[in-house]
PDB file of N, CA and C in Angstrom:
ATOM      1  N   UNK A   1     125.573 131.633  94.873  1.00  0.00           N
ATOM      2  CA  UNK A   1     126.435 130.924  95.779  1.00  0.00           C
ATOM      3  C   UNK A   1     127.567 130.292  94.982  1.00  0.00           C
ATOM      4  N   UNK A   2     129.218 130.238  95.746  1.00  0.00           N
ATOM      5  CA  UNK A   2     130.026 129.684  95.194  1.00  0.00           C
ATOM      6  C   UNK A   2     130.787 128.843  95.764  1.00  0.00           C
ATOM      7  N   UNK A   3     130.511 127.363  95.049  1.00  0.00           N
ATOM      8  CA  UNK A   3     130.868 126.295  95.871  1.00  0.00           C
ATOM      9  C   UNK A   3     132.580 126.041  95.357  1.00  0.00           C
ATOM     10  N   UNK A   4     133.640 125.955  96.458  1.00  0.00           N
ATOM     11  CA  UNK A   4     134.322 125.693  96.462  1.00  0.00           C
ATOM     12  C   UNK A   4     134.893 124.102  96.597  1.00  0.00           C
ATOM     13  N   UNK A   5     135.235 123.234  95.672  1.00  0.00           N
ATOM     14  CA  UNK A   5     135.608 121.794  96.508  1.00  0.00           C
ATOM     15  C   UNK A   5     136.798 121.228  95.505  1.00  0.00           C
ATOM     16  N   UNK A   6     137.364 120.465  96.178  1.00  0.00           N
ATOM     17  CA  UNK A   6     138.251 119.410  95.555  1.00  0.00           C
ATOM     18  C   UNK A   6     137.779 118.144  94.632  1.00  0.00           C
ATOM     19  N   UNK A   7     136.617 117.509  95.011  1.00  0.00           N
ATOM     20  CA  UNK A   7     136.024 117.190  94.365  1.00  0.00           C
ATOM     21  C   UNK A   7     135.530 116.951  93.677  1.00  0.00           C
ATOM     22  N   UNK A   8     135.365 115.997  92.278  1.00  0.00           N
ATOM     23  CA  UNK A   8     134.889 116.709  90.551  1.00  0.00           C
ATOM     24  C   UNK A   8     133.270 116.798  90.897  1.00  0.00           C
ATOM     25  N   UNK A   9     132.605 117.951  89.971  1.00  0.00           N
ATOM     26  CA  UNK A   9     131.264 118.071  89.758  1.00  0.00           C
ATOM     27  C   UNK A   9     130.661 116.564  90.004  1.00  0.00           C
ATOM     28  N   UNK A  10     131.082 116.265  88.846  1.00  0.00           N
ATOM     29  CA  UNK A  10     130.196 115.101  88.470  1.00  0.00           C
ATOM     30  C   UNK A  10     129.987 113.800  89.831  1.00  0.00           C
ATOM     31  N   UNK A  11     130.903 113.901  90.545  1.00  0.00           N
ATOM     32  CA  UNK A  11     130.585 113.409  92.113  1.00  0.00           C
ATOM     33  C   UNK A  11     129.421 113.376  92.988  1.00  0.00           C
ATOM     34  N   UNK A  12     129.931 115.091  93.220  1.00  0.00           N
ATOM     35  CA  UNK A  12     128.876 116.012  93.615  1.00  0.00           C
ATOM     36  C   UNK A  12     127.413 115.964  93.297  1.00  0.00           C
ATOM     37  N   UNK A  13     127.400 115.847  91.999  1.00  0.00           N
ATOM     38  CA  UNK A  13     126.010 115.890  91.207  1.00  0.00           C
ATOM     39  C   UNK A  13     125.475 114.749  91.006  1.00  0.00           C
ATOM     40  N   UNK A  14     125.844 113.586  91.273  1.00  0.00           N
ATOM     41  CA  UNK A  14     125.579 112.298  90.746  1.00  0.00           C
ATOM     42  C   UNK A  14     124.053 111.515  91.549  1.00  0.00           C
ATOM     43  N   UNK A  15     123.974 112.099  92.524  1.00  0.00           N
ATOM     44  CA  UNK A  15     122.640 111.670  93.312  1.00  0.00           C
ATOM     45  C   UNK A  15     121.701 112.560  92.964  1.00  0.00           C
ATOM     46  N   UNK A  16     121.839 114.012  92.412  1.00  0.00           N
ATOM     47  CA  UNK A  16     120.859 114.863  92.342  1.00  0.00           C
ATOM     48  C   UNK A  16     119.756 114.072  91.409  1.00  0.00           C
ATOM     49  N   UNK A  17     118.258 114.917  91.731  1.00  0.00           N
ATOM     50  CA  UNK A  17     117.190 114.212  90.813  1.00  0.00           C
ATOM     51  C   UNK A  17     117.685 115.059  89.776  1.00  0.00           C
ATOM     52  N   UNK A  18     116.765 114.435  88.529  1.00  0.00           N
ATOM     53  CA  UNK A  18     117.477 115.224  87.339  1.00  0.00           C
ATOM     54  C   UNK A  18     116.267 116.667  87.275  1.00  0.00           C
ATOM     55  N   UNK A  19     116.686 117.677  86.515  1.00  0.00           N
ATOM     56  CA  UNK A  19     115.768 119.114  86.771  1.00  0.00           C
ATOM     57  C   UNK A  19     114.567 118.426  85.716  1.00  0.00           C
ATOM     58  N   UNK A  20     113.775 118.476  85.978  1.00  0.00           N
ATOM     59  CA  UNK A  20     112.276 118.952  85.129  1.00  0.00           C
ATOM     60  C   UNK A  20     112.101 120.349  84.239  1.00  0.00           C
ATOM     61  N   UNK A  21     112.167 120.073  82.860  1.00  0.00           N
ATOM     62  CA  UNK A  21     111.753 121.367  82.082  1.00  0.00           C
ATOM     63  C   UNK A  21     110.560 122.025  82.755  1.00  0.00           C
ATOM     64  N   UNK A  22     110.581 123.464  82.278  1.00  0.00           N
ATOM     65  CA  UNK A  22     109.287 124.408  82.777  1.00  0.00           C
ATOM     66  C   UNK A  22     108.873 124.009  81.148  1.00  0.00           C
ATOM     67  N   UNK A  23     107.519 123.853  81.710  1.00  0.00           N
ATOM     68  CA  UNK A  23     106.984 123.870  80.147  1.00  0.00           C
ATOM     69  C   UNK A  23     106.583 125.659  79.565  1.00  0.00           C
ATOM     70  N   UNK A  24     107.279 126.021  78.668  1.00  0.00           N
ATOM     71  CA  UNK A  24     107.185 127.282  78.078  1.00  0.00           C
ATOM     72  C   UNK A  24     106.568 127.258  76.684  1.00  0.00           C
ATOM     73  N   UNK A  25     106.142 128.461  76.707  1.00  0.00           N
ATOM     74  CA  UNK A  25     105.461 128.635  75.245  1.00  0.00           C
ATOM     75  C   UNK A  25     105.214 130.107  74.606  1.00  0.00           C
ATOM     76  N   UNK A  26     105.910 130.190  73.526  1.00  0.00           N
ATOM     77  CA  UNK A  26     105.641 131.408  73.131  1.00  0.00           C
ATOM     78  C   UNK A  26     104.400 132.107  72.254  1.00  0.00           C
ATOM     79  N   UNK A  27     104.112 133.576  72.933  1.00  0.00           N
ATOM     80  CA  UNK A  27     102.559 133.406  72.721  1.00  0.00           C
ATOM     81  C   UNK A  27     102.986 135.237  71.968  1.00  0.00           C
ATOM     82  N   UNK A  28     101.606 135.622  71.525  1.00  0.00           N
ATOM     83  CA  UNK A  28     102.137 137.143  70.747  1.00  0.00           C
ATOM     84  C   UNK A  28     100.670 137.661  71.560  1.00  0.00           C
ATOM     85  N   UNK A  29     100.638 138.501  72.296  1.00  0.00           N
ATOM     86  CA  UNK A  29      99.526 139.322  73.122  1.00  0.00           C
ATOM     87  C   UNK A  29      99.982 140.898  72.726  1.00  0.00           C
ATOM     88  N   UNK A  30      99.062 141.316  72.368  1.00  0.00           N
ATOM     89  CA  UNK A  30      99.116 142.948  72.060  1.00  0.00           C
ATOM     90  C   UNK A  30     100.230 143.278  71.236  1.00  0.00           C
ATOM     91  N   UNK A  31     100.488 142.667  70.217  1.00  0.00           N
ATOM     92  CA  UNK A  31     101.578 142.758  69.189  1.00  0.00           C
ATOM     93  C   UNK A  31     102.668 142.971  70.254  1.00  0.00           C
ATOM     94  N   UNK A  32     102.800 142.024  71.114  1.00  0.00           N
ATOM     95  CA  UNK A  32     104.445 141.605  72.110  1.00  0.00           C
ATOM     96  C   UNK A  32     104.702 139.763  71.951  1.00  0.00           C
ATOM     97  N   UNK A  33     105.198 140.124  71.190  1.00  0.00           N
ATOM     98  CA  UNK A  33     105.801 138.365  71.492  1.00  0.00           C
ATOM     99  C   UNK A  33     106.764 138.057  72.540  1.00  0.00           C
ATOM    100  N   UNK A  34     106.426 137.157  73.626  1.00  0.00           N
ATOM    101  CA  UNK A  34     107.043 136.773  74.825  1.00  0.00           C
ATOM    102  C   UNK A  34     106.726 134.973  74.862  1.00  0.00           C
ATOM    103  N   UNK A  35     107.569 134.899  75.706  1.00  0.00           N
ATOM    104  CA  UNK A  35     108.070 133.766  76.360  1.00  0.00           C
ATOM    105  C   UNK A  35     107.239 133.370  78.008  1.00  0.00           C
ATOM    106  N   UNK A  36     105.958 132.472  78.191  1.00  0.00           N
ATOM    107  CA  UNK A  36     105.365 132.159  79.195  1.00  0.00           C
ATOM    108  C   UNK A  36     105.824 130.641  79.457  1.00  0.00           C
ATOM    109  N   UNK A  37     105.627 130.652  80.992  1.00  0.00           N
ATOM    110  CA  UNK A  37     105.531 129.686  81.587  1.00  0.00           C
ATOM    111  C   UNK A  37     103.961 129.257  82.119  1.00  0.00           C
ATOM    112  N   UNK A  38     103.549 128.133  81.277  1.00  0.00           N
ATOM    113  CA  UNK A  38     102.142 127.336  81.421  1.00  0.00           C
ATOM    114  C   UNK A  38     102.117 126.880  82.776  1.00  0.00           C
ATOM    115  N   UNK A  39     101.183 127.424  83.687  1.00  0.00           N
ATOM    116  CA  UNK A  39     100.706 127.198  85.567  1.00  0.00           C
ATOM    117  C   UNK A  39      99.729 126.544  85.169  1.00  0.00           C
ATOM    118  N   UNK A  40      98.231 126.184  84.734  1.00  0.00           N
ATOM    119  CA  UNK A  40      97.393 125.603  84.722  1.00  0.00           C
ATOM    120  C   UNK A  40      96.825 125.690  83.318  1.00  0.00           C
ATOM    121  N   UNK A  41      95.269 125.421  84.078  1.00  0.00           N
ATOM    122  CA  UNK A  41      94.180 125.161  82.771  1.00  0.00           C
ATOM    123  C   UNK A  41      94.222 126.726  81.836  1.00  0.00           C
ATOM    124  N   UNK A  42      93.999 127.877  82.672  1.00  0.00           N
ATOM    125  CA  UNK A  42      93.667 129.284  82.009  1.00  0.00           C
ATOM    126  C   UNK A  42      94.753 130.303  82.687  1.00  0.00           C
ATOM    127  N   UNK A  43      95.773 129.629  83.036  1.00  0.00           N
ATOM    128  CA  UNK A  43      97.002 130.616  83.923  1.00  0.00           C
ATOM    129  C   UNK A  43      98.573 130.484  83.448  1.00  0.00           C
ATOM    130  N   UNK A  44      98.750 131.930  83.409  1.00  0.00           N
ATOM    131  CA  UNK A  44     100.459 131.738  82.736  1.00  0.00           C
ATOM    132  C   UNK A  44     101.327 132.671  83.087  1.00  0.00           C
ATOM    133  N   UNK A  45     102.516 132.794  83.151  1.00  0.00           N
ATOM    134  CA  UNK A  45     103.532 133.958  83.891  1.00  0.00           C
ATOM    135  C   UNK A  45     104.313 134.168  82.902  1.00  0.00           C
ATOM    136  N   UNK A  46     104.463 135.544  82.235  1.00  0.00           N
ATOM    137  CA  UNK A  46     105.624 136.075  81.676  1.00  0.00           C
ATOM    138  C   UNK A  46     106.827 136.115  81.732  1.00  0.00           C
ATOM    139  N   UNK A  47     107.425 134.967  81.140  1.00  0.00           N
ATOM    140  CA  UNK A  47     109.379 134.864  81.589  1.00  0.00           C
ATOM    141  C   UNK A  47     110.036 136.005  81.406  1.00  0.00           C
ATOM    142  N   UNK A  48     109.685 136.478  79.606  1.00  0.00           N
ATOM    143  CA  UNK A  48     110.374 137.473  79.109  1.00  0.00           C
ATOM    144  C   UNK A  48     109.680 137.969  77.685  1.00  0.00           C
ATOM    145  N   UNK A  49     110.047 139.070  77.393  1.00  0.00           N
ATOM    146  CA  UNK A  49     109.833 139.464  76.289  1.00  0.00           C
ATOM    147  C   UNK A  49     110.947 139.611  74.855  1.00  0.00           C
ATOM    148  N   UNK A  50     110.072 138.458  73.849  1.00  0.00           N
ATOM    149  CA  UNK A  50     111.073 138.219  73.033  1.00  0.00           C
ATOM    150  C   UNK A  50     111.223 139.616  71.586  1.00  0.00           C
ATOM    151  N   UNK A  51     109.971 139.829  70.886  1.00  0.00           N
ATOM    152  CA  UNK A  51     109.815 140.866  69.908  1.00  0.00           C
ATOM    153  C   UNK A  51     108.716 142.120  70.526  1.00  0.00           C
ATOM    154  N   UNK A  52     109.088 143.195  70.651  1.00  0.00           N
ATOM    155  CA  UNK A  52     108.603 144.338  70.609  1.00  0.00           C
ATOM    156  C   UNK A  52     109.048 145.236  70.779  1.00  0.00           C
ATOM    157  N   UNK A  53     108.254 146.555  70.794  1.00  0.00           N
ATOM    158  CA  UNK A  53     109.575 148.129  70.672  1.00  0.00           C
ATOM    159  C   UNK A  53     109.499 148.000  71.779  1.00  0.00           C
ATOM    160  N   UNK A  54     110.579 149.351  72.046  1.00  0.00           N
ATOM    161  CA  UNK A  54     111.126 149.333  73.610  1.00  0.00           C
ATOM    162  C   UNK A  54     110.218 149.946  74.946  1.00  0.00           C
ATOM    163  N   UNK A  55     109.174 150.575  73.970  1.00  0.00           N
ATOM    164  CA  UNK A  55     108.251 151.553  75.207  1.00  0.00           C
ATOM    165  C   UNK A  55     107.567 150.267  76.133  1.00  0.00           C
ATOM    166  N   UNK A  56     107.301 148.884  75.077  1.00  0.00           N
ATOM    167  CA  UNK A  56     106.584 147.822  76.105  1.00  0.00           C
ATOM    168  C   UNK A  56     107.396 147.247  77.286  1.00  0.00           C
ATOM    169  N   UNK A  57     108.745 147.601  77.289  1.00  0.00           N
ATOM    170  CA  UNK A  57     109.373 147.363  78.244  1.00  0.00           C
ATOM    171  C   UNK A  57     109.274 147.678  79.770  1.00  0.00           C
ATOM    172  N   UNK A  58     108.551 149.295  79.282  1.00  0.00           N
ATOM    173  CA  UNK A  58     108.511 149.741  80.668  1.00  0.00           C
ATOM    174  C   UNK A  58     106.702 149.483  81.225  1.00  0.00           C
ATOM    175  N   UNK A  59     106.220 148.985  80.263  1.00  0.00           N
ATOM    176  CA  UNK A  59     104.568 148.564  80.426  1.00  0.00           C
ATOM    177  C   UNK A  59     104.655 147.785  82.117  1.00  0.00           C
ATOM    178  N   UNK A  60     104.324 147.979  82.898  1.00  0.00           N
ATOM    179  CA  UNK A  60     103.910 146.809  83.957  1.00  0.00           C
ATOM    180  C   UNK A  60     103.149 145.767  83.492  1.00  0.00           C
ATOM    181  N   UNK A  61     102.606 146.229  82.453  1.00  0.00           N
ATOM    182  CA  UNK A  61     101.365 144.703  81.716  1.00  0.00           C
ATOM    183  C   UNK A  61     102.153 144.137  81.483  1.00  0.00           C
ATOM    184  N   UNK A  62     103.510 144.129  80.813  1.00  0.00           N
ATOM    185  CA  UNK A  62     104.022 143.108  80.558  1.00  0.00           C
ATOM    186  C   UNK A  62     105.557 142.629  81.295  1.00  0.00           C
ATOM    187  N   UNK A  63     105.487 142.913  82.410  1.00  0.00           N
ATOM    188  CA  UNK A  63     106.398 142.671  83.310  1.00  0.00           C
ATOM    189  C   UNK A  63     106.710 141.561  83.459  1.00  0.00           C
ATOM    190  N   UNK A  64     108.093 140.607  83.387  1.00  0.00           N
ATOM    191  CA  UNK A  64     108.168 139.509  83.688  1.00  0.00           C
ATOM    192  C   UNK A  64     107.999 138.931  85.102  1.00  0.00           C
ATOM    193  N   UNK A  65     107.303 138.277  85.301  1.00  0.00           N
ATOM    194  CA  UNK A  65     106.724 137.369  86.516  1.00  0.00           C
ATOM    195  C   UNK A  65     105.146 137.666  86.571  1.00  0.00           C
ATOM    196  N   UNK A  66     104.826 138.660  85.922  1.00  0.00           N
ATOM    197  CA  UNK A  66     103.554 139.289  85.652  1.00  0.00           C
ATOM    198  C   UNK A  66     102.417 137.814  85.094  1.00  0.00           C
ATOM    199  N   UNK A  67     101.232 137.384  85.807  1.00  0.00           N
ATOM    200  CA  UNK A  67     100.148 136.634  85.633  1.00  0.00           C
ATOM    201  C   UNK A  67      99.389 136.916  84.442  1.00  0.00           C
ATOM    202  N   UNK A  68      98.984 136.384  83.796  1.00  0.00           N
ATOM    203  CA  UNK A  68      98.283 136.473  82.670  1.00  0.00           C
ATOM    204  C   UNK A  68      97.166 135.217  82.260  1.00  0.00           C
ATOM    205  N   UNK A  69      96.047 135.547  82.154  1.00  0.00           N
ATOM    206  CA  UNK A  69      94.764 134.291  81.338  1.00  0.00           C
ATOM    207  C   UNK A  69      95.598 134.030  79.959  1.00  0.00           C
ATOM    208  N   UNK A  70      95.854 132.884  80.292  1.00  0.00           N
ATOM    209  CA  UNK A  70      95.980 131.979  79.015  1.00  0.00           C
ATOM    210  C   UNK A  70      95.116 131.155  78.388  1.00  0.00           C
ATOM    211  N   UNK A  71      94.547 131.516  77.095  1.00  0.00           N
ATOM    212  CA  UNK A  71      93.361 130.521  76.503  1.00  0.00           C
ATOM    213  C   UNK A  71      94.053 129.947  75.057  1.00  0.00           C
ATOM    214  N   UNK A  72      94.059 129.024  74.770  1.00  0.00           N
ATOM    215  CA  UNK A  72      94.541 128.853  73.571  1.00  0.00           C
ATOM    216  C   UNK A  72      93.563 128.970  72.247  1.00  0.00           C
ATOM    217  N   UNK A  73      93.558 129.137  71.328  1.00  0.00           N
ATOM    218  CA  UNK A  73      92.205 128.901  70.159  1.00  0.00           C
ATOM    219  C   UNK A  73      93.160 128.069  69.367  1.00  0.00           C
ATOM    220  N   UNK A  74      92.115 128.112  68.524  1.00  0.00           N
ATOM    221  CA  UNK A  74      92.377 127.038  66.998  1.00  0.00           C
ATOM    222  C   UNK A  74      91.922 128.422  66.108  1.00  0.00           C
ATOM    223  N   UNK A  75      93.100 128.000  64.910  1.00  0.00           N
ATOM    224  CA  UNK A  75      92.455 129.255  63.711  1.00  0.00           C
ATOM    225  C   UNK A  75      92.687 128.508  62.403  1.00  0.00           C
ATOM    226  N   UNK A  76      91.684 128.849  61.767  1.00  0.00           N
ATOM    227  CA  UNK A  76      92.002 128.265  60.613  1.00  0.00           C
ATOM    228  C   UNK A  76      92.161 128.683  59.108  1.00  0.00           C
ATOM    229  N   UNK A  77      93.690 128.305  59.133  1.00  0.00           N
ATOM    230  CA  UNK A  77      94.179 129.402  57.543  1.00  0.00           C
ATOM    231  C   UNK A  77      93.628 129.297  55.987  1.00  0.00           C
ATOM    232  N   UNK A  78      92.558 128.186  56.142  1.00  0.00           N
ATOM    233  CA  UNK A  78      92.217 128.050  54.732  1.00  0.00           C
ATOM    234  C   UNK A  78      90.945 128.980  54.399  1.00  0.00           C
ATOM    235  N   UNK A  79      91.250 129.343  53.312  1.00  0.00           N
ATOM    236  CA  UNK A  79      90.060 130.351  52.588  1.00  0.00           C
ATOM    237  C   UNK A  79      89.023 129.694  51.879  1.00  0.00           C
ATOM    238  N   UNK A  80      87.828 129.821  52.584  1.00  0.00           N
ATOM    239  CA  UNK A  80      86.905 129.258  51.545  1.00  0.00           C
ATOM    240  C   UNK A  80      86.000 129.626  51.023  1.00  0.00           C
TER     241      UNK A  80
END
């Protein structure tokens, strides 16, 4: 949509609430590093895909808006 006015923005905009970040997080699933948006406790939606070859593009698994289980772990890099 294109708002036409005489008016400055900042007028216009001055009552709006302010936007709320999506909380995002980038995660690496099946050697694809992408960009999710955190929905709950074990739920997450694919914004976009940041590193991988191009065939994962056409994957539906990794389709953006596409649902996905999100679990987080702990790993730990020290050798003992």
């Amino acid at each position: 949509m294109i708002w036409y006015s005489i008016v400055p923005e900042e007028m216009l905009w001055q009552f709006a609430p302010p936007a709320e970040p999506i909380p995002l997080k980038e995660i690496r699933l099946g050697g694809v590093l992408m960009e999710v948006e955190l929905l709950g406790e074990e739920q997450a939606r694919i914004v976009r895909l940041l590193d991988c070859e191009l065939h994962h593009y056409l994957n539906p698994d990794y389709a953006p808006g596409r649902m996905i289980r999100y679990i987080p772990t702990l790993e730990n890099d020290s050798k003992g």
